[in-house]
N, C-alpha and C. Protein backbone atom coordinates (compact mmCIF):
# COMPACT_ATOMS: atom_id res chain seq x y z
N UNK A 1 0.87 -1.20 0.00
CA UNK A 1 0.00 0.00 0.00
C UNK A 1 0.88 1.22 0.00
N UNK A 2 0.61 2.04 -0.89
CA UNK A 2 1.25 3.16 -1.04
C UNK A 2 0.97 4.31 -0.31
N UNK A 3 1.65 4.70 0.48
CA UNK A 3 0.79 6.25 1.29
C UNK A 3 1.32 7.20 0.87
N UNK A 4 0.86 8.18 0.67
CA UNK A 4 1.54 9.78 -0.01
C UNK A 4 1.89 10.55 1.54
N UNK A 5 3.18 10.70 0.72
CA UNK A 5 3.55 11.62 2.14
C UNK A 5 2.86 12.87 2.24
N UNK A 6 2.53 13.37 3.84
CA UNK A 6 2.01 14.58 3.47
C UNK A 6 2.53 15.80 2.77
N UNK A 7 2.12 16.89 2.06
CA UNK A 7 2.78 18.06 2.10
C UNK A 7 2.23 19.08 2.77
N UNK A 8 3.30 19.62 3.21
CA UNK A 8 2.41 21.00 3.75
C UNK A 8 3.20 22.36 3.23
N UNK A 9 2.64 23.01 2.67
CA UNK A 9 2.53 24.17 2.25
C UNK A 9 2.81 25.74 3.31
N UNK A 10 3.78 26.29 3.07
CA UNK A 10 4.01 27.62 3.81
C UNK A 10 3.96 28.66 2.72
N UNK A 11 3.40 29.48 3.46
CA UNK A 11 2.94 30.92 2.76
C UNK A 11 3.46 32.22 3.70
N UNK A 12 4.32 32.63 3.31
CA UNK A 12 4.91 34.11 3.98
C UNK A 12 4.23 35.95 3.44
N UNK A 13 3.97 36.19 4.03
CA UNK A 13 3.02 37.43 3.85
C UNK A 13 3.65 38.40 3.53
N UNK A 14 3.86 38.24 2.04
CA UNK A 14 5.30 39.17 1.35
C UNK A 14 4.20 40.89 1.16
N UNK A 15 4.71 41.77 1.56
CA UNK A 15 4.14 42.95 1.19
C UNK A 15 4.00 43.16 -0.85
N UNK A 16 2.43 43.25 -1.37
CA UNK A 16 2.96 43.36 -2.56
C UNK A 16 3.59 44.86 -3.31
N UNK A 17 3.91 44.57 -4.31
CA UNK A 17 4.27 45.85 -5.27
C UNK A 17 3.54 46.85 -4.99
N UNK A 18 2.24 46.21 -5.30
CA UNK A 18 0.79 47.64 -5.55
C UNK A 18 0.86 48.28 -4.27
N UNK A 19 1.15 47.67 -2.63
CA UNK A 19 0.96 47.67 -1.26
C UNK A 19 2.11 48.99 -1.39
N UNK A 20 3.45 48.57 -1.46
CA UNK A 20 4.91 49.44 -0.93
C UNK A 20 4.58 50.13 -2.19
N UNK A 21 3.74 49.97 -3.11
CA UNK A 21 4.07 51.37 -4.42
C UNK A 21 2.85 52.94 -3.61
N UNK A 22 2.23 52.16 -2.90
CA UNK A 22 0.80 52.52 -2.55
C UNK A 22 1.11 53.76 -1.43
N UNK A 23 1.67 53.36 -0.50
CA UNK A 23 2.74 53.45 0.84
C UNK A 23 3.51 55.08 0.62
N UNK A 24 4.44 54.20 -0.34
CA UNK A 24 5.48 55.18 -1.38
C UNK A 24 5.01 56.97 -1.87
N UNK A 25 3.95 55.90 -2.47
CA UNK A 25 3.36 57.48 -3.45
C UNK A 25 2.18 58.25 -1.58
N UNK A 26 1.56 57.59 -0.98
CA UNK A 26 1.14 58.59 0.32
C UNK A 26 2.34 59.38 0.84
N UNK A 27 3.55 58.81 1.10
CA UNK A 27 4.68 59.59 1.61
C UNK A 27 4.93 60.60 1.03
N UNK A 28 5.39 60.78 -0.67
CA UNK A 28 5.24 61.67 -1.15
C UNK A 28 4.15 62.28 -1.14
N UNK A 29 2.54 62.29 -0.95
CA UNK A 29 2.11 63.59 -0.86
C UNK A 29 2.40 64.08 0.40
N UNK A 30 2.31 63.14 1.01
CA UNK A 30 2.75 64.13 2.44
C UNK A 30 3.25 65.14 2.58
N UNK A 31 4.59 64.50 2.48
CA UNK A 31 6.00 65.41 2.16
C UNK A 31 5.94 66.47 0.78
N UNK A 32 4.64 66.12 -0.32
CA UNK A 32 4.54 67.54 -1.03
C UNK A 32 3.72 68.46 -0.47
N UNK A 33 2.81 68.56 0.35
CA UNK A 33 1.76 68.47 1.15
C UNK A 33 2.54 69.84 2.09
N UNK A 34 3.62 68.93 2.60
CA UNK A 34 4.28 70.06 3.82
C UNK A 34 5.19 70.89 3.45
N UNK A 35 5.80 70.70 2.65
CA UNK A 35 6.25 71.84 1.35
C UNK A 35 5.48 72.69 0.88
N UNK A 36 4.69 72.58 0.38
CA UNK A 36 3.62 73.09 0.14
C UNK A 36 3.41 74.15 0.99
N UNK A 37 3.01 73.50 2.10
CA UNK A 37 2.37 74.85 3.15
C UNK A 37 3.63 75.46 3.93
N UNK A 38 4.41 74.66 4.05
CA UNK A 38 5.93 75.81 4.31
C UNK A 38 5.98 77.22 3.78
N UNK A 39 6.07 76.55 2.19
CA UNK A 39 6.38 77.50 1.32
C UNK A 39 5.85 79.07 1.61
N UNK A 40 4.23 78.29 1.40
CA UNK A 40 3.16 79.03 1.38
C UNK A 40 3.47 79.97 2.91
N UNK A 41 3.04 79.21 4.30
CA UNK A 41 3.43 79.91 5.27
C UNK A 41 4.54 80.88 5.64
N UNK A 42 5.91 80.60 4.76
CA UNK A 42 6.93 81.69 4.77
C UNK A 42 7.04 82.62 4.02
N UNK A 43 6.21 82.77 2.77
CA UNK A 43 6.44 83.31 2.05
C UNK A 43 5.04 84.75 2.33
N UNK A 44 4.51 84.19 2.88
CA UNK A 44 3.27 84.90 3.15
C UNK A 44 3.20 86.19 4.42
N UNK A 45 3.93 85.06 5.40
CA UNK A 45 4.89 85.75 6.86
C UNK A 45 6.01 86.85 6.07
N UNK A 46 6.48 86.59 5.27
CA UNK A 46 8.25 87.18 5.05
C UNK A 46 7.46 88.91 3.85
N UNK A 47 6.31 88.23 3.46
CA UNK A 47 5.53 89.58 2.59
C UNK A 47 4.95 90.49 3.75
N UNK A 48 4.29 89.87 4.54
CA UNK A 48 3.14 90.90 5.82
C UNK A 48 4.35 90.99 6.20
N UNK A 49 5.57 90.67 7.18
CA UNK A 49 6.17 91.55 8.13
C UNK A 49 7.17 91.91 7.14
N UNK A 50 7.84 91.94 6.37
CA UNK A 50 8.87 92.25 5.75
C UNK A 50 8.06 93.39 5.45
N UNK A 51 7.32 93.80 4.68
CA UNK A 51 6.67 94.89 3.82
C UNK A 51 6.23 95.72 4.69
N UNK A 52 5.79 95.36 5.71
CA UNK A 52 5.49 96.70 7.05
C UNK A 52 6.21 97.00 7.65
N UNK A 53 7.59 96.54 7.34
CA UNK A 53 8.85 97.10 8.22
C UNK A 53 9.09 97.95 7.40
N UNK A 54 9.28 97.67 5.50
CA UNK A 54 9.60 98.48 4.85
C UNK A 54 8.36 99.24 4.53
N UNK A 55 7.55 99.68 4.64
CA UNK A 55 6.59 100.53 4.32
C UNK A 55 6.59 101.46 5.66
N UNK A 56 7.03 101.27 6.75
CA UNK A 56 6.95 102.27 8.14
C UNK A 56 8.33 103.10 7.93
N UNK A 57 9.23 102.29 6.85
CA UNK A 57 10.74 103.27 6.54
C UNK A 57 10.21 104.42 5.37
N UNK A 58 9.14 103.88 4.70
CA UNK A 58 8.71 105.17 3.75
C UNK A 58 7.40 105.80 3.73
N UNK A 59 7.02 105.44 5.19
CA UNK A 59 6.03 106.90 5.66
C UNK A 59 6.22 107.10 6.85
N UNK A 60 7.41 107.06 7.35
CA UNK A 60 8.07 108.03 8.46
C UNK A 60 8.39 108.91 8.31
N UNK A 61 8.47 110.17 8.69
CA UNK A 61 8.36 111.55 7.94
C UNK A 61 10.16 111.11 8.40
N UNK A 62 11.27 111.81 7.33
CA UNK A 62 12.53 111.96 7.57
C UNK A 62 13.30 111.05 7.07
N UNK A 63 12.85 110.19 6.51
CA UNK A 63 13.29 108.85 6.35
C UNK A 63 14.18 108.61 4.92
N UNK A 64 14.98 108.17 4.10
CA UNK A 64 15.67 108.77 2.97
C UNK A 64 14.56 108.02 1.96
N UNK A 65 13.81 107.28 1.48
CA UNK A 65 12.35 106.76 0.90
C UNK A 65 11.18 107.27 1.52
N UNK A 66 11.28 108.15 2.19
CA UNK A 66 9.83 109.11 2.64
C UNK A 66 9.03 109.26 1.52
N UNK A 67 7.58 108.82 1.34
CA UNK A 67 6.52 108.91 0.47
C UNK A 67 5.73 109.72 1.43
N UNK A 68 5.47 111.49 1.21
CA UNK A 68 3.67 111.88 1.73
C UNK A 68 2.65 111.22 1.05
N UNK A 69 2.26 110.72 -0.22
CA UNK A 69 1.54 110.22 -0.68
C UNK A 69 1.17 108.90 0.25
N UNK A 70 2.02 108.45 0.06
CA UNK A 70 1.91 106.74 0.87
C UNK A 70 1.46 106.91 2.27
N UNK A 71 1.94 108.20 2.57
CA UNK A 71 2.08 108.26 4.17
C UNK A 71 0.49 109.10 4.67
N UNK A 72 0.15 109.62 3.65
CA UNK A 72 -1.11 110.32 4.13
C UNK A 72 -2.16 109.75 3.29
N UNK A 73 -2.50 109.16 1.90
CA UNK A 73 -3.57 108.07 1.61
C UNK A 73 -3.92 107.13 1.91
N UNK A 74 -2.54 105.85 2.18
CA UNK A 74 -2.09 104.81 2.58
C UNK A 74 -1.36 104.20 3.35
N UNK A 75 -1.30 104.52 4.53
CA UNK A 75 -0.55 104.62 5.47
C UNK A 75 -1.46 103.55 6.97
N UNK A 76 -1.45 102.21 6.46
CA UNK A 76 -2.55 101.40 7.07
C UNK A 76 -2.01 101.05 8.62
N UNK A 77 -0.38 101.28 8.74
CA UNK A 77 0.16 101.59 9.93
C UNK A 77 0.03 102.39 10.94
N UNK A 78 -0.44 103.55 10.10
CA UNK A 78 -1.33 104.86 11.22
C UNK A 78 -2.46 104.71 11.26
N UNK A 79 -3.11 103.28 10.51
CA UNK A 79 -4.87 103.42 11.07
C UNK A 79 -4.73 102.45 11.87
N UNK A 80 -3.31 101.48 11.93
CA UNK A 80 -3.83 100.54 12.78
C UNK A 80 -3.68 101.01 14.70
N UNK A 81 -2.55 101.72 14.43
CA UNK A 81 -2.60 102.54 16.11
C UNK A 81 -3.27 103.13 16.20
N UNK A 82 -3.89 104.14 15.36
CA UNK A 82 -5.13 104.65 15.43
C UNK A 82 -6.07 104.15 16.15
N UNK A 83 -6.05 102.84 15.39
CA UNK A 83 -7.85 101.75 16.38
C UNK A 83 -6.87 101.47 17.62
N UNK A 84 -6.26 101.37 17.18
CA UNK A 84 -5.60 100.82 18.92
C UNK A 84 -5.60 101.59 20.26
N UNK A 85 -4.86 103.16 19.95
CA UNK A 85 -5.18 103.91 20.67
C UNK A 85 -6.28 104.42 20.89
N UNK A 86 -7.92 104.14 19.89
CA UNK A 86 -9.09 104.74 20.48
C UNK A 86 -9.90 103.49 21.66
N UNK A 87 -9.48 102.19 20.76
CA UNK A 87 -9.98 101.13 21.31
C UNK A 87 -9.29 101.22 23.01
N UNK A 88 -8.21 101.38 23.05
CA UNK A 88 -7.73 101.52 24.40
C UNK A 88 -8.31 102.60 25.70
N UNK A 89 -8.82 104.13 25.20
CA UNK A 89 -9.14 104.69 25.54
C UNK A 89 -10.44 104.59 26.06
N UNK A 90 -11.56 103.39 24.79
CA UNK A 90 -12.39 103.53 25.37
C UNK A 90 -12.17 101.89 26.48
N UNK A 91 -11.49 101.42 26.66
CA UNK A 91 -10.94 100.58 27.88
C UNK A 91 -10.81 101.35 29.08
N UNK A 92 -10.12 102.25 28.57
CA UNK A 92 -9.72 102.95 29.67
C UNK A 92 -10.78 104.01 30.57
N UNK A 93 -11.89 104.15 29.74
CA UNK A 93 -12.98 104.84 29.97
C UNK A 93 -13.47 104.20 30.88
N UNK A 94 -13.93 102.55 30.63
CA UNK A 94 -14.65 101.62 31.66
C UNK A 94 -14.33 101.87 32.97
N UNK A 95 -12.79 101.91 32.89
CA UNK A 95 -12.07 101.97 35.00
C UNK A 95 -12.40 103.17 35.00
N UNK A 96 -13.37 104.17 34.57
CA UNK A 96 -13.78 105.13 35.07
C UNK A 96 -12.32 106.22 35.29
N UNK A 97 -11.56 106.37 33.98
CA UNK A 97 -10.86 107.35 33.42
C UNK A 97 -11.07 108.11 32.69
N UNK A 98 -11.14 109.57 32.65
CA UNK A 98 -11.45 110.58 31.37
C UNK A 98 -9.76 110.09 30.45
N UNK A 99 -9.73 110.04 29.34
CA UNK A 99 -8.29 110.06 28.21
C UNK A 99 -8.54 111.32 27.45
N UNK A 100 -7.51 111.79 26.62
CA UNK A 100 -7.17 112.22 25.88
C UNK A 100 -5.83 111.14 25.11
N UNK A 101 -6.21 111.95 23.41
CA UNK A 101 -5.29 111.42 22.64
C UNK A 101 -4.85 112.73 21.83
N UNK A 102 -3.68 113.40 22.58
CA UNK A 102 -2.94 114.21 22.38
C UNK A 102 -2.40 114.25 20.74
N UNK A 103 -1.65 113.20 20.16
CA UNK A 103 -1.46 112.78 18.89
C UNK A 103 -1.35 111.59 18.70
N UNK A 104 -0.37 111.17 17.81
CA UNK A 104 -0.96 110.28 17.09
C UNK A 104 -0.58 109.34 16.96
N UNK A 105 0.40 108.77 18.32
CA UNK A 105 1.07 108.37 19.09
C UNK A 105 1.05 108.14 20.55
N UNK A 106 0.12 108.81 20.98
CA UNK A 106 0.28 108.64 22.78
C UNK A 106 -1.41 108.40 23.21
N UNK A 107 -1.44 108.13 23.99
CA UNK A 107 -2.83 108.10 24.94
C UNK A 107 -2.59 108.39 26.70
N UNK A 108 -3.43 109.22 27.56
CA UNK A 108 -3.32 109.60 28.11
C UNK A 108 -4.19 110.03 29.32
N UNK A 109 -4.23 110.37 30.54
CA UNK A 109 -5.18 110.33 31.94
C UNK A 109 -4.91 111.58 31.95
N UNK A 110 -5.51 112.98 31.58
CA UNK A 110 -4.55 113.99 31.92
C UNK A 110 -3.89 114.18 33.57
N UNK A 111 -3.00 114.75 33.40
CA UNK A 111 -1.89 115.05 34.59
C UNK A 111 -1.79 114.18 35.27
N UNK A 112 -2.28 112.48 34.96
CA UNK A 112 -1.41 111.39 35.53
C UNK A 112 -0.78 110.60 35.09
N UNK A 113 -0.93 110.35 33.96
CA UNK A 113 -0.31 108.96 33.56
C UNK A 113 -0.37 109.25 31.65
N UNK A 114 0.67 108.72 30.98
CA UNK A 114 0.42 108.68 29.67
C UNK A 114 1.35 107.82 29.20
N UNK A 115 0.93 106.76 27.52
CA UNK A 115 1.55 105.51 27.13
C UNK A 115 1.70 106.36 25.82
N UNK A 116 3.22 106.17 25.45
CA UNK A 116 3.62 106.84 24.01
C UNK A 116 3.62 105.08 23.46
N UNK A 117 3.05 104.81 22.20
CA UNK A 117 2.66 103.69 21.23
C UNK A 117 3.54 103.88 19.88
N UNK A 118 4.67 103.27 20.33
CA UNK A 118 5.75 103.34 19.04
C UNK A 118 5.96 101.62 18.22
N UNK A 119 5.97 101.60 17.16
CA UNK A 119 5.72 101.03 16.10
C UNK A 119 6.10 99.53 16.81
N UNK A 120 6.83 98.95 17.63
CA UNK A 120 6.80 97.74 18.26
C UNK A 120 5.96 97.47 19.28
N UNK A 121 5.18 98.35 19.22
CA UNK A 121 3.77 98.43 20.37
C UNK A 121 2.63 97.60 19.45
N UNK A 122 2.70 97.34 17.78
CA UNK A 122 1.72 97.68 17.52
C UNK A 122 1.03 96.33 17.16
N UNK A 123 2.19 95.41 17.06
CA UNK A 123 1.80 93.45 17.29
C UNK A 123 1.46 93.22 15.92
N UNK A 124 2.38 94.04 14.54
CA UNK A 124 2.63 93.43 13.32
C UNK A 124 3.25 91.94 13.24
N UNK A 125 4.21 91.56 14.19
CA UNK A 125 4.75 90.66 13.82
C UNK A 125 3.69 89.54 14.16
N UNK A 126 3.14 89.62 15.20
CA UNK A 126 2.11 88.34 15.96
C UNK A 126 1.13 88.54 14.97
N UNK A 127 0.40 89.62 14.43
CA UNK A 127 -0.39 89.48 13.02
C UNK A 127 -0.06 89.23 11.74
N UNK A 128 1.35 88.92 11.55
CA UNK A 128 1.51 88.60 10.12
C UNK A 128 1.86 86.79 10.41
N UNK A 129 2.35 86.35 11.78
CA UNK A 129 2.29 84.95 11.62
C UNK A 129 0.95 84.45 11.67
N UNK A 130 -0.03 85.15 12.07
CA UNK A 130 -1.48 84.48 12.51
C UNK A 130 -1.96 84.45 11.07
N UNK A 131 -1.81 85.47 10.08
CA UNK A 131 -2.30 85.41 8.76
C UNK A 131 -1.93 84.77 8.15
N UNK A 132 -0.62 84.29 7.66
CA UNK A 132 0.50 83.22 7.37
C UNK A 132 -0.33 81.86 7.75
N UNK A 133 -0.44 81.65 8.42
CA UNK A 133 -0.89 80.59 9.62
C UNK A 133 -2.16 79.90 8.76
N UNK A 134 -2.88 81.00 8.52
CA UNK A 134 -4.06 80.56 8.11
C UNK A 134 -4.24 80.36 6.45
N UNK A 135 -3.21 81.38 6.04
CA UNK A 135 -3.19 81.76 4.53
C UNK A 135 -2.82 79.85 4.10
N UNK A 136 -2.11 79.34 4.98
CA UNK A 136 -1.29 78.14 4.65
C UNK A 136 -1.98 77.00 4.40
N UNK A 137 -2.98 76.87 5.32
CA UNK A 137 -3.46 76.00 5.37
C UNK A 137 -4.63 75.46 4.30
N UNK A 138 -5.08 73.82 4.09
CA UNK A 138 -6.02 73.67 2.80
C UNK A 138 -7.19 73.70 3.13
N UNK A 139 -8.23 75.07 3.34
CA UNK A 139 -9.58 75.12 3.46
C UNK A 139 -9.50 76.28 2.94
N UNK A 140 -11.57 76.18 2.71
CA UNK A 140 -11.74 76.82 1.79
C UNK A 140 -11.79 78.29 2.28
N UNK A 141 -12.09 79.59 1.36
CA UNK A 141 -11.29 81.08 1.48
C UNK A 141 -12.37 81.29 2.32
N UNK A 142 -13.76 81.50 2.37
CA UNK A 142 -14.82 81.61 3.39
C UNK A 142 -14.15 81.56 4.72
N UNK A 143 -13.86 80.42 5.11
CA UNK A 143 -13.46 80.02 6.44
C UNK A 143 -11.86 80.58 6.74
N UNK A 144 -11.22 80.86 5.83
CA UNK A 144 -10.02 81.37 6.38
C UNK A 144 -10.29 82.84 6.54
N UNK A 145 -11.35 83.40 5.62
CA UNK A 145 -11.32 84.81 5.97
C UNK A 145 -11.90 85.06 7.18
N UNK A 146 -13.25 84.21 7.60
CA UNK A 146 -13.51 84.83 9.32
C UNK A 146 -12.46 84.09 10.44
N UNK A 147 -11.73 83.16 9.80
CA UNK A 147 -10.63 82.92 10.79
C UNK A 147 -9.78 83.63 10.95
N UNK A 148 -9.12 84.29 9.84
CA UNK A 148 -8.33 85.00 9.87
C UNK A 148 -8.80 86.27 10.18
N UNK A 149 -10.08 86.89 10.21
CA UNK A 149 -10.29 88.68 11.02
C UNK A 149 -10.61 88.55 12.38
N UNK A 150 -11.26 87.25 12.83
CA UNK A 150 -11.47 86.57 14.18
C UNK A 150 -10.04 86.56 14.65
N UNK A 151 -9.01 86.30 14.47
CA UNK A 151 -8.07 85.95 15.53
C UNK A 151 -7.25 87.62 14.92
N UNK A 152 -7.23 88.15 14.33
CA UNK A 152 -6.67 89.66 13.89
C UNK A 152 -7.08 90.21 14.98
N UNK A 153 -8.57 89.93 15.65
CA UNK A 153 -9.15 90.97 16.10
C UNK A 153 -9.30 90.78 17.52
N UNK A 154 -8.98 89.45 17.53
CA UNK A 154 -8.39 89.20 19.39
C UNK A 154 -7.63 90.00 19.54
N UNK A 155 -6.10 89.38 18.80
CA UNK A 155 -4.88 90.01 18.93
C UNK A 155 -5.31 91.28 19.15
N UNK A 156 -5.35 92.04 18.27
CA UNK A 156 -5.70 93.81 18.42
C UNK A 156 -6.33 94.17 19.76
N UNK A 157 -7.50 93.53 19.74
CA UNK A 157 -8.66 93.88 21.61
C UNK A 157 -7.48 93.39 22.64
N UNK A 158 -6.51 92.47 22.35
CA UNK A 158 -5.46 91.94 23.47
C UNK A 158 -4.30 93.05 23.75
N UNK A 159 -3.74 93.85 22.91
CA UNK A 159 -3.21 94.74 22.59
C UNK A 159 -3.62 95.96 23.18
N UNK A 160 -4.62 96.52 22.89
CA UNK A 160 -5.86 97.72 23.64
C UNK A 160 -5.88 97.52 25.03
N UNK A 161 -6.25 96.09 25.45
CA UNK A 161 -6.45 95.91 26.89
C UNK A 161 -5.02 96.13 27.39
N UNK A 162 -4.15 95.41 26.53
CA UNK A 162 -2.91 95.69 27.76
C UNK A 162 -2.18 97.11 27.38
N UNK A 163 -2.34 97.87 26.78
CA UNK A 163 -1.89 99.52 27.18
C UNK A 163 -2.89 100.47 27.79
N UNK A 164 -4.37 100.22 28.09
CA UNK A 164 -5.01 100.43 29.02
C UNK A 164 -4.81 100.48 30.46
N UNK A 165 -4.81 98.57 31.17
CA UNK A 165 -4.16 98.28 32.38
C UNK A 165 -2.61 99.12 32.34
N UNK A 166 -1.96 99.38 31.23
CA UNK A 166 -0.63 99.91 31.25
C UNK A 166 -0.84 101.39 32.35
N UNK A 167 -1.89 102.00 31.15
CA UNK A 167 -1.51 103.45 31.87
C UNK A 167 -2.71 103.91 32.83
N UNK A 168 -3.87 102.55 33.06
CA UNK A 168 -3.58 103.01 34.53
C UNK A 168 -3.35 102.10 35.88
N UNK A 169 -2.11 101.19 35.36
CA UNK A 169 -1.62 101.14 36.35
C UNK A 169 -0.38 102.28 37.03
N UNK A 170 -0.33 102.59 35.89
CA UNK A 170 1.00 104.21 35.89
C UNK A 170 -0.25 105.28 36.42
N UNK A 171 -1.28 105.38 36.26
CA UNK A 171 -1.93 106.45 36.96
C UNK A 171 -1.87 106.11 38.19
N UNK A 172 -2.29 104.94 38.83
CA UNK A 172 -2.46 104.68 40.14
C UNK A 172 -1.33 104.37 41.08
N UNK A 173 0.06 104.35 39.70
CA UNK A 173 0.97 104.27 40.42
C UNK A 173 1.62 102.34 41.38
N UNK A 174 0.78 101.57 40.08
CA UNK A 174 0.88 99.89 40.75
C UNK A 174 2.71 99.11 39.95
N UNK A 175 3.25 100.53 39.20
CA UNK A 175 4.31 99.69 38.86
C UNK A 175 5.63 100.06 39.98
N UNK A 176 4.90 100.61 40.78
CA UNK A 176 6.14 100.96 42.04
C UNK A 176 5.63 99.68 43.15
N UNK A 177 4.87 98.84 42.90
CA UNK A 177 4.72 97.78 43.74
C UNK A 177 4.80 96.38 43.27
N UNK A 178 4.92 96.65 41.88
CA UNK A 178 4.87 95.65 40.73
C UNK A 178 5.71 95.80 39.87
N UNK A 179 7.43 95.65 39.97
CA UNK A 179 8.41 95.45 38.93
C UNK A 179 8.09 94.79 38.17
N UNK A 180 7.19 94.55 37.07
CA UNK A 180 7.18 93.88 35.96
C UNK A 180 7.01 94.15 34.70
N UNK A 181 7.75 93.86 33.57
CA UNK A 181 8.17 94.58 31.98
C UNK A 181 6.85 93.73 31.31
N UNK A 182 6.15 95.09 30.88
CA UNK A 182 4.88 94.85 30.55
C UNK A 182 5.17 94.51 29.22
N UNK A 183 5.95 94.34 28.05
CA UNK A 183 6.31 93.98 27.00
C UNK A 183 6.29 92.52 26.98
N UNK A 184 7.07 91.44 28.57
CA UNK A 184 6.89 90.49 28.55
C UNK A 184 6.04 89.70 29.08
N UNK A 185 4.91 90.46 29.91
CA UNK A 185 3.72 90.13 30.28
C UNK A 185 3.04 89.94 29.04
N UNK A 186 3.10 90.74 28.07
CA UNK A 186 2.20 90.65 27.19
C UNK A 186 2.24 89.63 25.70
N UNK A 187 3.67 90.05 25.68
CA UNK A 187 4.40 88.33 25.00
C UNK A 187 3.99 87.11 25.41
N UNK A 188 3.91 86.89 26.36
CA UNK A 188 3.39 85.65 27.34
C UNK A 188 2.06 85.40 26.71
N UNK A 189 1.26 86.47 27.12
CA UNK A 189 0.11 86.39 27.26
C UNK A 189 -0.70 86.33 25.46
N UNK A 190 0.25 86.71 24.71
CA UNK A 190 0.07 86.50 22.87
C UNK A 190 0.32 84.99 22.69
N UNK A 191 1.44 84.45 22.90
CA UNK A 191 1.57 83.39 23.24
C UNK A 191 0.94 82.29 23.29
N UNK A 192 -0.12 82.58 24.48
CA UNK A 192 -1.34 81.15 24.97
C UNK A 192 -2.19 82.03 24.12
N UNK A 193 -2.71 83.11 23.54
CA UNK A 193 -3.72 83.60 22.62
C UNK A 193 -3.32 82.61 21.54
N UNK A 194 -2.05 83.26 20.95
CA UNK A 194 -2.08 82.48 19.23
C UNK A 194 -1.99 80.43 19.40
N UNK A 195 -1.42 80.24 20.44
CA UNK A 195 -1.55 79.02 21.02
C UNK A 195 -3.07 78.56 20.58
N UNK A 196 -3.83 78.82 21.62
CA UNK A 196 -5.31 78.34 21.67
C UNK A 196 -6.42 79.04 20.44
N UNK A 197 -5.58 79.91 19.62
CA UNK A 197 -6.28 80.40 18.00
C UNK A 197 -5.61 78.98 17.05
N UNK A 198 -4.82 78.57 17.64
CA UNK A 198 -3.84 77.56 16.55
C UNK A 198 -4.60 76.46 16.94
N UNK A 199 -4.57 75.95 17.77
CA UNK A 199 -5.57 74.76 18.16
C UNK A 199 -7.29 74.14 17.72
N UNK A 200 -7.49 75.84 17.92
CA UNK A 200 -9.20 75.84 17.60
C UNK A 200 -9.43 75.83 16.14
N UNK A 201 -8.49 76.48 15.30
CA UNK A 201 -8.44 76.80 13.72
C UNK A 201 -8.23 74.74 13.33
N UNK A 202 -7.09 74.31 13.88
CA UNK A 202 -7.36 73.22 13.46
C UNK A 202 -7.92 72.11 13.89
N UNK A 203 -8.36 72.05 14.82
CA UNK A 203 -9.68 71.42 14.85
C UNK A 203 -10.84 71.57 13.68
N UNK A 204 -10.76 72.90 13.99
CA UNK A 204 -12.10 73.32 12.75
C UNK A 204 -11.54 72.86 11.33
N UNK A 205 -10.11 72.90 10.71
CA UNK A 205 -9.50 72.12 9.60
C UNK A 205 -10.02 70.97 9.39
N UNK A 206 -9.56 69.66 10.22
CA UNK A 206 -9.48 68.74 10.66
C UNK A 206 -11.36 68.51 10.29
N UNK A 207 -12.08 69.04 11.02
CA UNK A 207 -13.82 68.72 10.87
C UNK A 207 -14.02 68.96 9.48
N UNK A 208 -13.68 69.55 8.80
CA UNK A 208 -13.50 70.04 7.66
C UNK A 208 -13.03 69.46 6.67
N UNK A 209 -12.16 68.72 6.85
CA UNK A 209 -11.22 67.82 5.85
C UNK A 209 -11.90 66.89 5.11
């Protein structure tokens, strides 16, 4: 009697072609994907703050590229302290302060306290990464535009509030009990803002996708 030996058969779970070609080509979008929005995000950042550094060199009165034209039609640097210093004032109104805004530059408690608002006061740089930020990302222009005037317009009300508390804590006289550089209080405090604007924007991406 003849018996057949058994065979047994092994099968190893080779990844196929189509699988690692499949793999392959997701990596690359990825990686075109984040290029992509690099690009996009630096190039966007390096136009908003680069261009308002150079546009405050040619409507500064004195300046060797001084434009009056630029500086008195277009001059979106003097409307933005503008809102800043009225928005602050009327902050400052609430703690039950009369202000004046002497020019076009300062805000003020008369004969107690006054905040001169010079061009690093004015939180271009924290608004050109937040626009960047958003400009970068893949959703549609609807949603980046109220994202993007929504978190513009924190920043700015965040800005107002803190040269408000500024000058009157200088009216009341709380920085002789309180050594602290209100530049880095307020850095801090931009910080966990654009933080928790960065978080919420992508989430909302993410639901979106």
């Amino acid at each position: 009697v003849n018996i057949a030996n058994p065979i047994i058969l092994r099968t190893w779970n080779r990844p196929s072609n189509i699988q690692s070609s499949g793999i392959q080509k997701q990596k690359h979008l990825v990686n075109k994907a984040f290029t992509k929005y690099a690009i996009i995000f630096i190039a966007v950042f390096l136009v908003l703050y680069g261009g308002t550094y150079a546009f405050i060199g040619i409507t500064a009165p004195g300046g060797s590229y001084y434009s009056p034209w630029l500086s008195t039609h277009l001059n979106y640097v003097s409307w933005l302290r503008s809102f800043i210093l009225h928005g602050a004032s009327l902050f400052t109104n609430l703690y039950g302060f009369e202000t004046t805004i002497p020019d076009a530059y300062t805000i003020s408690i008369p004969n107690l306290a006054s905040v001169h608002i010079v061009y690093d006061c004015l939180g271009y740089g924290v608004l050109s990464f937040w626009i960047a930020y958003v400009a970068a990302n893949r959703i549609d222009i609807r949603t980046k535009l109220v994202w993007g005037l929504l978190g513009m317009l924190l920043i700015i009300v965040s800005n107002m509030v803190r040269i408000s508390i500024l000058l009157v804590a200088s009216a009341k006289r709380w920085h002789r009990a309180f050594n602290v550089d209100h530049h880095t209080v307020y850095s801090f405090c931009n910080y966990i803002l654009i933080i928790l604007l960065v978080l919420l924007f992508s989430k909302r991406v993410r639901k979106l996708a």
